[in-house]
Protein backbone atom coordinates (compact mmCIF):
# COMPACT_ATOMS: atom_id res chain seq x y z
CA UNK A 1 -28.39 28.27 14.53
CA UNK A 2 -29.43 31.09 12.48
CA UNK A 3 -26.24 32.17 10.73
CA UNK A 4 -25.76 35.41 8.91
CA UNK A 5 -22.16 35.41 6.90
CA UNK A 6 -20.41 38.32 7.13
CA UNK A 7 -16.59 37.57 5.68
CA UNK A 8 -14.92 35.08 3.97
CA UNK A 9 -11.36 34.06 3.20
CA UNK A 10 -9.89 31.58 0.90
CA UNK A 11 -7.07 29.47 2.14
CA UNK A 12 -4.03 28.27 0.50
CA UNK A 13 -5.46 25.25 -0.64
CA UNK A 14 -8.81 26.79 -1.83
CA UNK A 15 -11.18 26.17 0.66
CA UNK A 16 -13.05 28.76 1.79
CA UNK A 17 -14.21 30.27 5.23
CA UNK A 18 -16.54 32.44 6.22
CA UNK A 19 -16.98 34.45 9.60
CA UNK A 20 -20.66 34.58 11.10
CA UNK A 21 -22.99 35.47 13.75
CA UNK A 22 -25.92 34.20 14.85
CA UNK A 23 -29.22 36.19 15.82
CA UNK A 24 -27.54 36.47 19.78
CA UNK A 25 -24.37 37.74 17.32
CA UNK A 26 -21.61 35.03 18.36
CA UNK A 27 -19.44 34.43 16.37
CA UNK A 28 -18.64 31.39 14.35
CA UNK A 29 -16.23 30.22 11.41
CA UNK A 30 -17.81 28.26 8.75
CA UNK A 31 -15.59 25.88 6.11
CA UNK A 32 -17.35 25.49 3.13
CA UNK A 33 -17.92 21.86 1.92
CA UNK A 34 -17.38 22.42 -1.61
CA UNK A 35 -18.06 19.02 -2.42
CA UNK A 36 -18.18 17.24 -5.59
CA UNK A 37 -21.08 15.92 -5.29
CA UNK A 38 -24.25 17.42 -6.47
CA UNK A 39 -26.75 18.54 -3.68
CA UNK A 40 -29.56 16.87 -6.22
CA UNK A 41 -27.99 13.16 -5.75
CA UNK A 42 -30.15 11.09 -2.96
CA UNK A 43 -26.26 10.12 -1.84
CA UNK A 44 -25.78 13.67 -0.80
CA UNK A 45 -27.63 13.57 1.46
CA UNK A 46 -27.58 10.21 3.07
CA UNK A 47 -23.53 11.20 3.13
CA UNK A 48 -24.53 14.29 5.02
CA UNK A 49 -26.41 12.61 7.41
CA UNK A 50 -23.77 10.07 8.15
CA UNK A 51 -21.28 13.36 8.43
CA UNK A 52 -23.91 14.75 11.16
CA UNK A 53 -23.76 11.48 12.76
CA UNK A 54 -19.84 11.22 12.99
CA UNK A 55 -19.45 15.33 14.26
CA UNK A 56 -22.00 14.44 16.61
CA UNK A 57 -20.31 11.26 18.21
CA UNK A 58 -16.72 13.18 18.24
CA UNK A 59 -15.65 14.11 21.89
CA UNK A 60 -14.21 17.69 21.80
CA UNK A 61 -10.42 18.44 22.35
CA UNK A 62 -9.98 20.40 25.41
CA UNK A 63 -7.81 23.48 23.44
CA UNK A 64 -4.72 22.95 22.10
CA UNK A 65 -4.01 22.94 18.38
CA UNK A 66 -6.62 20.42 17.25
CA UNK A 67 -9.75 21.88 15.77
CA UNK A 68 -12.83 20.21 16.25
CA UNK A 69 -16.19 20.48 14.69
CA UNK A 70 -19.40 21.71 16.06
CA UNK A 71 -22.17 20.75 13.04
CA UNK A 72 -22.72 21.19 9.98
CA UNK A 73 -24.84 23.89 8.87
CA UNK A 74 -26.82 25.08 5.69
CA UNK A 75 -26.63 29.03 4.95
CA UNK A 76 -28.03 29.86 1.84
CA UNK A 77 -27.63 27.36 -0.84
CA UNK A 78 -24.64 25.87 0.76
CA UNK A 79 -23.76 23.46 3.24
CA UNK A 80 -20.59 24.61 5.84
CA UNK A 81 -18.67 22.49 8.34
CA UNK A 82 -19.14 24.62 11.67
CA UNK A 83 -15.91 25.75 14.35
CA UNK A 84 -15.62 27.87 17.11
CA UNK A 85 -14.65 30.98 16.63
CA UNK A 86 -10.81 31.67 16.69
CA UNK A 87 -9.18 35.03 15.93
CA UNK A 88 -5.71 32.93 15.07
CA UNK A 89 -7.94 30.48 12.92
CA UNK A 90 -9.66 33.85 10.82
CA UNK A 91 -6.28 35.58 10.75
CA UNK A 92 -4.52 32.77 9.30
CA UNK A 93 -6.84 30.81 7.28
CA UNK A 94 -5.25 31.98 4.10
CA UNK A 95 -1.96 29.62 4.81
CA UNK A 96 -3.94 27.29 5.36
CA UNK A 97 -2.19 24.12 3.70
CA UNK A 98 0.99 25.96 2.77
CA UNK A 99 3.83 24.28 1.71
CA UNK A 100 6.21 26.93 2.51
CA UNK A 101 6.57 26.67 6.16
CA UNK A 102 10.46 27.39 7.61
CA UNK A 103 11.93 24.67 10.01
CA UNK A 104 10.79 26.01 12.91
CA UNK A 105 7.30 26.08 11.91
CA UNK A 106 7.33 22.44 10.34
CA UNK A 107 8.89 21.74 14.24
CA UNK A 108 5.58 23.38 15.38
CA UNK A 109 3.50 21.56 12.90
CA UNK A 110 5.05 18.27 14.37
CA UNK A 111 4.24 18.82 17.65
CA UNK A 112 0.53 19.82 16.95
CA UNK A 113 -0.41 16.84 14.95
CA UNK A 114 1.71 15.14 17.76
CA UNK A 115 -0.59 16.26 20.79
CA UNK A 116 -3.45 15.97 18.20
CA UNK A 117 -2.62 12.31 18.27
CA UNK A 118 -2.34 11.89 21.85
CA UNK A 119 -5.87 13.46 22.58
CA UNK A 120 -7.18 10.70 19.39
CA UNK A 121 -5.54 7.75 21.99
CA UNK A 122 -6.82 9.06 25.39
CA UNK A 123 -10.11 8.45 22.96
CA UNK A 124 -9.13 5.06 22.42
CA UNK A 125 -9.70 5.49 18.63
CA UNK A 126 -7.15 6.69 15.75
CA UNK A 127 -7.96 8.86 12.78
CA UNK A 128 -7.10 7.91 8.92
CA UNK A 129 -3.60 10.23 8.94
CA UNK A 130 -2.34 13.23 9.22
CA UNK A 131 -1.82 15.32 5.68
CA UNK A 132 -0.39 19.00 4.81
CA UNK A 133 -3.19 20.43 3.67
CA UNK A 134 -4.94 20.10 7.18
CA UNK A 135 -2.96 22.24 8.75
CA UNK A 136 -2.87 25.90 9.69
CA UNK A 137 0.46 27.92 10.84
CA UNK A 138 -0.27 30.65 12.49
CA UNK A 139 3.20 32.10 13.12
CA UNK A 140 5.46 32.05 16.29
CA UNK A 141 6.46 28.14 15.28
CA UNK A 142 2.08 27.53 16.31
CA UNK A 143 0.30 25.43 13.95
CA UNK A 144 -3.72 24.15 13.91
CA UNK A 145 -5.06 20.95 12.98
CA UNK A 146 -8.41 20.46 11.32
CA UNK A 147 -9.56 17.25 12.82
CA UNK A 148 -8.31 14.84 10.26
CA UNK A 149 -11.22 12.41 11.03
CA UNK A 150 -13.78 14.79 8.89
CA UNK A 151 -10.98 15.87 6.34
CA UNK A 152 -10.30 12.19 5.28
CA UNK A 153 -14.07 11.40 5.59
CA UNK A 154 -14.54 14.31 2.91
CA UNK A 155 -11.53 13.61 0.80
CA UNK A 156 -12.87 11.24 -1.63
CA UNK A 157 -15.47 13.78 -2.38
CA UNK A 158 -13.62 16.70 -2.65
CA UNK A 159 -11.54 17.75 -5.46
CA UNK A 160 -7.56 18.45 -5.13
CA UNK A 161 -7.38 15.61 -2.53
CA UNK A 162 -5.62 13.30 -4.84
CA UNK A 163 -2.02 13.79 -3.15
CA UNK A 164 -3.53 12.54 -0.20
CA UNK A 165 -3.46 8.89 -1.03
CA UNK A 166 0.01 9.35 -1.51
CA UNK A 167 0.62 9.43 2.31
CA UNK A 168 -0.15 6.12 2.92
CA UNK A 169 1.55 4.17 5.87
CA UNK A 170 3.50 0.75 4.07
CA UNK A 171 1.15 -1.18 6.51
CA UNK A 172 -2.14 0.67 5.57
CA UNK A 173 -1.09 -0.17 1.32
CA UNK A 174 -1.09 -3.73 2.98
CA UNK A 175 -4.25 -3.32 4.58
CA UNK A 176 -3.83 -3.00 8.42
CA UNK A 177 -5.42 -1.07 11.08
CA UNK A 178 -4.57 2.34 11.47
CA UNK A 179 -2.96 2.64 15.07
CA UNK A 180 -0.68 5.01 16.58
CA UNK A 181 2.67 4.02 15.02
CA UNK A 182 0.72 4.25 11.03
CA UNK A 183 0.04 8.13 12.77
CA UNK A 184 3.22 8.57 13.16
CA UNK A 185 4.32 7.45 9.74
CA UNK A 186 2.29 10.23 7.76
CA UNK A 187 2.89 12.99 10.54
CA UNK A 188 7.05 12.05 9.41
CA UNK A 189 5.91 12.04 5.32
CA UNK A 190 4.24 15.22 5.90
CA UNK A 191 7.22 16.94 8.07
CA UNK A 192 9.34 15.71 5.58
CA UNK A 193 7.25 17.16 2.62
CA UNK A 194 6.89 20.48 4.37
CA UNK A 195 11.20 20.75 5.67
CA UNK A 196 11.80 20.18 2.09
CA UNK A 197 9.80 20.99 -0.44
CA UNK A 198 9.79 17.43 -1.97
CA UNK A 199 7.76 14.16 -1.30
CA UNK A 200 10.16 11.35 -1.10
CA UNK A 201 8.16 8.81 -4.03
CA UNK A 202 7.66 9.13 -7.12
CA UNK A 203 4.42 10.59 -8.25
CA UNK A 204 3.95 9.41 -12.12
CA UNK A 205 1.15 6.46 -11.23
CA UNK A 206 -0.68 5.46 -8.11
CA UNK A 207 0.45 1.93 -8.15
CA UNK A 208 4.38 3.25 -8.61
CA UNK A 209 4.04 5.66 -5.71
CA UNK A 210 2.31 2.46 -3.50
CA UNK A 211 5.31 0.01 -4.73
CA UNK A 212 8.15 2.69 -3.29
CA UNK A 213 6.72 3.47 -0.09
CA UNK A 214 6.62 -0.29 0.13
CA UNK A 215 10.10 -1.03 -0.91
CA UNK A 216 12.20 2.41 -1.33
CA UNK A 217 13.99 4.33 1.31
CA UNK A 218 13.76 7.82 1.54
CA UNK A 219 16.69 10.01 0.50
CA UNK A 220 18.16 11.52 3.55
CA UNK A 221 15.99 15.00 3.65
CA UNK A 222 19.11 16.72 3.99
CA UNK A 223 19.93 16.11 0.00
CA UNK A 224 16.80 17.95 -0.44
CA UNK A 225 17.24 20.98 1.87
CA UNK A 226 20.80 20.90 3.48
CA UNK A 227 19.46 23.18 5.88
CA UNK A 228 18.59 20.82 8.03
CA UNK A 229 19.72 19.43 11.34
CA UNK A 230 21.31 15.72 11.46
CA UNK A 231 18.82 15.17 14.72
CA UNK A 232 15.98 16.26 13.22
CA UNK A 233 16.78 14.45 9.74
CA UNK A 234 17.37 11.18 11.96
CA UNK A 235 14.16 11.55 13.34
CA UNK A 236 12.21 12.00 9.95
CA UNK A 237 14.08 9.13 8.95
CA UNK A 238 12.89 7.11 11.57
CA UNK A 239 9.15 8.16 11.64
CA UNK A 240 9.51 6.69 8.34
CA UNK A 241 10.88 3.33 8.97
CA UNK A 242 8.84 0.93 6.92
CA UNK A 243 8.04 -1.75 10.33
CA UNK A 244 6.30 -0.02 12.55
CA UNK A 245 8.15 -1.18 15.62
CA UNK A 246 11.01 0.48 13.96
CA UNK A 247 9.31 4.15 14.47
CA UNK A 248 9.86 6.04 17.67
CA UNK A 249 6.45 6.09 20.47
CA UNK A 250 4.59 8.89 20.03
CA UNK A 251 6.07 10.28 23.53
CA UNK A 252 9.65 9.77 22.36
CA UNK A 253 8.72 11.81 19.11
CA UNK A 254 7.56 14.30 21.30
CA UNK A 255 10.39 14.57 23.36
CA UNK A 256 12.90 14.27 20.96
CA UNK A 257 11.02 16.87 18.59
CA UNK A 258 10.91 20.05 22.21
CA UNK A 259 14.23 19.35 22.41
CA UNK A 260 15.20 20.42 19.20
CA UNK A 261 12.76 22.89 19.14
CA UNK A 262 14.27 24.68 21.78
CA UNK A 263 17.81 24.09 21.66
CA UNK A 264 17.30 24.98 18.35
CA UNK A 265 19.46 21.97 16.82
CA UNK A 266 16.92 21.42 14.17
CA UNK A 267 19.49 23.32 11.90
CA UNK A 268 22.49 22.43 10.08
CA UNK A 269 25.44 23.63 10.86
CA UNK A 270 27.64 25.21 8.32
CA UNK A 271 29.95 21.84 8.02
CA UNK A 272 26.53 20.09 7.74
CA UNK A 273 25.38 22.17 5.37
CA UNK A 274 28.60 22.32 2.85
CA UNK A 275 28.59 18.78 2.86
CA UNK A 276 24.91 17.80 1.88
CA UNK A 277 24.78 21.12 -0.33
CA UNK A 278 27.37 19.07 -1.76
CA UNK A 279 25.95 15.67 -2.08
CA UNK A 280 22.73 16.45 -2.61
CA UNK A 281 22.74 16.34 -6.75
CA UNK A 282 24.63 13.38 -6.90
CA UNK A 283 22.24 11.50 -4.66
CA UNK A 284 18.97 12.50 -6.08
CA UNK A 285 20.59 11.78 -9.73
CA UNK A 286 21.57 7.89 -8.37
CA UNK A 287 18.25 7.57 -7.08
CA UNK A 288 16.48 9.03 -10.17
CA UNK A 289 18.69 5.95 -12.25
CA UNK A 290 17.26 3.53 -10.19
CA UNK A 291 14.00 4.87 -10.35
CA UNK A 292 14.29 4.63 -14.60
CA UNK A 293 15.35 1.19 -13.92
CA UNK A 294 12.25 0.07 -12.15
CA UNK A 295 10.05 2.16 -14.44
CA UNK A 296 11.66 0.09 -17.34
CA UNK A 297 11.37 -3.10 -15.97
CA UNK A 298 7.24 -2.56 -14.78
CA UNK A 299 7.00 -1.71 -18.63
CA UNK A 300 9.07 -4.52 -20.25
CA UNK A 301 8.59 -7.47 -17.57
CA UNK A 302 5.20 -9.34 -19.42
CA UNK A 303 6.92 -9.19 -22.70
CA UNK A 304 10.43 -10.59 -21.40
CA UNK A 305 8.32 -13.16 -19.27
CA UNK A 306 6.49 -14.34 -22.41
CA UNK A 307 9.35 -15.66 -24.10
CA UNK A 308 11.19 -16.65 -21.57
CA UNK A 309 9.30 -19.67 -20.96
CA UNK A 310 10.44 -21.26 -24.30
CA UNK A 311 13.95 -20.47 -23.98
CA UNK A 312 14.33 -22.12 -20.17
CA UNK A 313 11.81 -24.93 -21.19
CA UNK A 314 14.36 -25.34 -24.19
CA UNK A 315 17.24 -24.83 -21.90
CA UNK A 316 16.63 -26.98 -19.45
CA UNK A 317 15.31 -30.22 -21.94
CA UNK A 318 18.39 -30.10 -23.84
CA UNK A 319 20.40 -30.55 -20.60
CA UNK A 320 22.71 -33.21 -20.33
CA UNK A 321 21.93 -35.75 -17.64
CA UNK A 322 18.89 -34.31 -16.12
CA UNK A 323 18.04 -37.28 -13.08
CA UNK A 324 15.41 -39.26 -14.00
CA UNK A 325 12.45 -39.51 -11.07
CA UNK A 326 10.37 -41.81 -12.77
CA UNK A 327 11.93 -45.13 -13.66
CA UNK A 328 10.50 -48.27 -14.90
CA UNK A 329 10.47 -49.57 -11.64
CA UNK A 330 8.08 -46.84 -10.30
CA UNK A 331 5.08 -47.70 -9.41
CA UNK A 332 1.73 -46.14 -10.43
CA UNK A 333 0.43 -44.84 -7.15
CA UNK A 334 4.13 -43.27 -7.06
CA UNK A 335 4.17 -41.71 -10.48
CA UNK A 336 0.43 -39.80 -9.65
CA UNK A 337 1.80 -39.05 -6.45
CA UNK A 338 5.00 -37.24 -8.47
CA UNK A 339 2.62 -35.70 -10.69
CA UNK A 340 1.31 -33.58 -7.90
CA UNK A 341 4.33 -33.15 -6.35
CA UNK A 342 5.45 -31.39 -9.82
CA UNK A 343 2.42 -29.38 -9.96
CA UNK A 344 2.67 -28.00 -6.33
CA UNK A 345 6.54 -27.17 -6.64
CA UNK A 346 6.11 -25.57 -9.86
CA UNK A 347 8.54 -28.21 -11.67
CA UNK A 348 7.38 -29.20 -15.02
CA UNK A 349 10.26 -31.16 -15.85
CA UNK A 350 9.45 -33.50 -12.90
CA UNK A 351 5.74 -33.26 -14.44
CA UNK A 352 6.67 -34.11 -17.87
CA UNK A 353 8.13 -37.67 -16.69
CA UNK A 354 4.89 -38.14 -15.55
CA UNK A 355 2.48 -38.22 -18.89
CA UNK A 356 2.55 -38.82 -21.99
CA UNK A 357 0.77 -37.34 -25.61
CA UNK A 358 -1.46 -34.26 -24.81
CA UNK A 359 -2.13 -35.33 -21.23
CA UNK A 360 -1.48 -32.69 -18.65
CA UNK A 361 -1.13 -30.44 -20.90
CA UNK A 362 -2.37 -27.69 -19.10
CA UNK A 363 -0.67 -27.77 -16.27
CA UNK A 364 2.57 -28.40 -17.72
CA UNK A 365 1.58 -24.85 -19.56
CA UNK A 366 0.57 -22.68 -16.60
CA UNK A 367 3.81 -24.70 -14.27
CA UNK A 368 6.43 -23.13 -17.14
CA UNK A 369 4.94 -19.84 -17.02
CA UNK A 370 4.70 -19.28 -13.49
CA UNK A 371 7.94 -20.96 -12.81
CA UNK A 372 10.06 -18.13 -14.59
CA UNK A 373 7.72 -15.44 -13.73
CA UNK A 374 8.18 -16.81 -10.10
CA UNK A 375 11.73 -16.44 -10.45
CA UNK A 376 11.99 -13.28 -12.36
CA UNK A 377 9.76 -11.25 -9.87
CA UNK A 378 11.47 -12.54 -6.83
CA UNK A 379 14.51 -11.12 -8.73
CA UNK A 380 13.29 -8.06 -10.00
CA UNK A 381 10.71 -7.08 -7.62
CA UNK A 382 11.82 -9.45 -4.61
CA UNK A 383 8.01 -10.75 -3.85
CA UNK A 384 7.65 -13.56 -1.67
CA UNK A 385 4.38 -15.72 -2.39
CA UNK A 386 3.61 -18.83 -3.48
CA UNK A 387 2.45 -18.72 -7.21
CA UNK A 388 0.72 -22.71 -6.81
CA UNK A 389 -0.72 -23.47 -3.89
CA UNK A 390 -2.41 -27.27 -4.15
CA UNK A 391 -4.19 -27.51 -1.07
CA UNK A 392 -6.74 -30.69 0.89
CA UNK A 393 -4.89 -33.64 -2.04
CA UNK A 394 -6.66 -36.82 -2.08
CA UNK A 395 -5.57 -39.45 -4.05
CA UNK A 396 -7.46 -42.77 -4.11
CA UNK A 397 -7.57 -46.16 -6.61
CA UNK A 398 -10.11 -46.85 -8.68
CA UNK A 399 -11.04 -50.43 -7.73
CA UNK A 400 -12.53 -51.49 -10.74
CA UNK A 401 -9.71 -50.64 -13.30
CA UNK A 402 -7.64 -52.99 -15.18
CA UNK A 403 -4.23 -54.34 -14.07
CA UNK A 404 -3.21 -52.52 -17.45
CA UNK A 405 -4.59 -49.63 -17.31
CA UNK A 406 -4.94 -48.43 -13.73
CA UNK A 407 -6.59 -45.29 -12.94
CA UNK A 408 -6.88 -42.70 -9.95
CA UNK A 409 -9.56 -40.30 -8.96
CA UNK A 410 -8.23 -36.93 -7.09
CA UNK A 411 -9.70 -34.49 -5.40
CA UNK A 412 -7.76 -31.12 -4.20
CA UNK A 413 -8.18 -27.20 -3.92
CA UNK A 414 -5.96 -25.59 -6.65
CA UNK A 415 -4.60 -21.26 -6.26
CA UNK A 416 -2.70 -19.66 -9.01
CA UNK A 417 -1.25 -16.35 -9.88
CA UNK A 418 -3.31 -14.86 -12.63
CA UNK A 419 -2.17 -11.08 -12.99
CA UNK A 420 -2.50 -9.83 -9.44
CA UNK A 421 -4.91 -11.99 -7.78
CA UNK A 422 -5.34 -15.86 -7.17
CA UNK A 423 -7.70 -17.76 -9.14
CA UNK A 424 -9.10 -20.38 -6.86
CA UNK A 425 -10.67 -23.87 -8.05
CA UNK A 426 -12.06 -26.83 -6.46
CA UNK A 427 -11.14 -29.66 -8.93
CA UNK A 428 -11.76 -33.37 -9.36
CA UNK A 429 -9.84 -35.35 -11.46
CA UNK A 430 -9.61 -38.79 -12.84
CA UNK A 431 -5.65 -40.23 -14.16
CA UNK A 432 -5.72 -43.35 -16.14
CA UNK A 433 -2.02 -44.70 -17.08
CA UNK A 434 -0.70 -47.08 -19.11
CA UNK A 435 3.02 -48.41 -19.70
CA UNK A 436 4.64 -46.12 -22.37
CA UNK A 437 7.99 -47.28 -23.68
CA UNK A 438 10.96 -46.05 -22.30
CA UNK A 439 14.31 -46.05 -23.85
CA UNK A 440 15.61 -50.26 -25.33
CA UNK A 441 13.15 -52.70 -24.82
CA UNK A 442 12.35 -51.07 -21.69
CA UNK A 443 8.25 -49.56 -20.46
CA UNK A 444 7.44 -47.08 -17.80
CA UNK A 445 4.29 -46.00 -16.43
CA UNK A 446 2.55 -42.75 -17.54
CA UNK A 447 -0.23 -41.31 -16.96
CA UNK A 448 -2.15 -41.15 -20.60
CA UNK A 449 -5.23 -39.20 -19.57
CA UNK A 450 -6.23 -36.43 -17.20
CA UNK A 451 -9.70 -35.60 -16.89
CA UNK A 452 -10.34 -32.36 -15.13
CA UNK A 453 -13.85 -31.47 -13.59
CA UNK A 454 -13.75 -28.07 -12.01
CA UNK A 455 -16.33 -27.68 -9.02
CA UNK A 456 -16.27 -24.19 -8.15
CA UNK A 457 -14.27 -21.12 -9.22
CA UNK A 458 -13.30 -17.97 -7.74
CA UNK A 459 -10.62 -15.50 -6.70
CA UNK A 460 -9.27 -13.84 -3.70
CA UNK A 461 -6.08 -11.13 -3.28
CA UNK A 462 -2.50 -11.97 -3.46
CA UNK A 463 -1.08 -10.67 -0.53
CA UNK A 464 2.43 -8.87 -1.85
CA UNK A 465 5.12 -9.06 0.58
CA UNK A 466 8.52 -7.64 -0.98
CA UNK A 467 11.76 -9.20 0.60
CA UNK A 468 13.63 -6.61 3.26
């Protein structure tokens, strides 16, 4: 194109643009890469070919407040993301990604990443979020959006993008597709970041601020900034419901977000405003206890759940009449049969009736621990997953064994918890069991020996899925 800088700004964030002409002197704006990645690396540029490729393939938005690229271009010794020329966009650039907007621009800034959002589904495609930083005001309640398919595309390489993981949709942390409702979820986060000054999760580690957005609900903004309206702080509320069919369409957002706009009713009014100016410490001290209570319990949970095993598999062996499941009048087939039963329902007592000596050992181990840690995290944490799965069980006789010593061969597909992924086995086993005496004069069948071959070995994700 034959650039020639001629200005730059810096914006709020600390990206840089520059204003230039080219040899027919049109003018364009030019945002500066400023990657962290150095233009040496052969990944440089295979990643700036790919960003070539995706600017190239994006349809244009017709005006309006979304921003879309034109190239990328190399002046100098640096590389520059390409836009048409705005005077608004050059005028403004230096707020760009402020965090100081009034209501009635974060109303603004609503409605452009709305209409933003609309063009992205007339596409038939959906970008990776909307985020702060992306955004422009440029006064009179008007806001710009850099096309937040390139922005999160450059994010990982880019440094001060860290916040942006942090506004994550609950479904996206759980691995969905990004849709139009997950949109919606970080165009609420970011209003609500922007009306009041706060973001609603705690920020200390990546996995804490992943675990509230999955299970914490968001203080009523109005504790943070009693300022605002009871419409619009029902509708931030609700573009951050944590099921998406709880979230308003993107047309009833919309709606709902011109009409407050310009009735003006996305302010408080003075009895409002008393009463959450008010309120406002006590709630964010409550939710600051609970949020010491969690951050307790994530660092005290492994030791309290490794000696807790002892004390319930002491508790629960010194209890008086426990029911006896195997009997000397069970049979052999029956007692293997409970074995596996015990196993798959995490009950080692039921297991323990089953052998005898050091056989089954192992199981018996890893059924204890995951039995309390099973119950403690459904407690604490209120996950919902199986911890054992025992999957494809075949059980058959071994013809050949003696009358006094019969024995089984097994074959089954065997998932357990281990930290925060599944280790998955394909076992085969062999049970031999012999009559083991039981109480006055009396024998039982128990299995004696368990001989474990494992097949294969792997792992695969736990899928968390906290109770509502």
């Amino acid at each position: 194109m034959g650039l020639k800088i001629t200005a730059a700004k810096i914006g709020g964030n600390g990206r840089r643009l520059c204003l230039a002409r080219n040899e027919k002197g049109e003018k364009y704006l030019l945002e500066a890469l400023e990657l962290a990645i150095s233009p040496k690396e052969r990944f440089f540029l295979e990643f700036l070919h790919d960003l070539r490729e995706m600017i190239r393939r994006l349809p244009a938005s017709p005006g309006g407040s979304l921003l879309t690229y034109l190239g990328v271009e190399r002046v100098g010794e640096d590389y520059y993301l390409v836009l048409p020329f705005q005077r608004e966009v050059w005028e403004y650039w230096p707020r760009l990604g402020a965090a100081d907007l009034t209501l009635k621009e974060v109303v603004g800034a609503g409605e452009a990443m709305g209409e933003a959002l609309r063009f992205f589904g007339e596409q038939g495609e959906y970008p990776q979020g909307f985020f702060y930083m992306d955004l422009i005001p440029l006064g009179a309640g008007k806001t710009c959006v850099l096309d937040p398919r390139v922005q999160a595309m450059l994010a990982p390489y880019r440094e001060g993008e860290e916040l942006r993981e942090a506004f994550l949709p609950p479904e996206i942390i759980e691995d969905a597709q990004w849709d139009e409702k997950a949109n919606l979820y970080t165009i609420g986060l970011t209003m609500y970041y922007l009306a009041t000054g706060v973001y609603p999760f705690p920020l200390e580690r990546k996995e804490e601020t992943a675990a509230a957005i999955l299970k914490e609900e968001p203080l009523d903004p109005r504790y943070h900034q009693p300022e605002i309206g009871g419409a619009f702080a029902v509708l931030l509320q609700r573009l951050l419901g944590k099921v998406p069919a709880e979230r308003p369409g993107l047309q009833e957002f919309l709606d709902g977000l011109r009409e407050l706009y310009h009735q003006d009713r996305f302010l408080a009014t003075a009895t409002e405003k008393e009463h959450f100016a008010g309120e406002g410490e006590r709630a964010r001290r409550r939710l600051e206890q609970k949020r010491r209570a969690y951050r307790w319990w994530a660092r005290a949970k492994w030791p309290v759940l490794i000696l807790l095993p002892a004390l319930v598999l002491f508790y629960l062996l010194s209890k008086p009449g426990y029911e006896e499941v195997v009997t000397p009048e069970t049979t052999p087939e029956e007692v293997v049969a409970y074995f596996y039963q015990g196993l798959a329902d995490i009950d080692h007592v039921l297991m323990e009736q089953t052998v005898t000596g050091e056989a089954g050992k192992e199981y018996i181990n890893l059924t204890v621990t995951l039995h309390v840690i099973s119950k403690t995290r459904m407690l604490y944490e209120g996950v919902r997953f199986p911890f054992i799965v025992l999957e494809n069980l075949r059980i058959e006789p071994e013809e050949d064994s003696p009358a006094e010593r019969p024995s089984f061969r097994s074959s089954f597909r065997l998932k357990y918890v281990s930290g925060e992924e599944y280790t998955v086995q394909e076992r085969e086993e062999r049970l031999v069991l012999e009559r083991v005496k039981h109480g006055w004069k009396k024998y039982k069948w128990q299995i004696v020996e368990v001989q474990t071959e494992i097949l294969s070995e792997g792992t695969e994700p736990v899928v968390m899925n906290p109770a509502r």
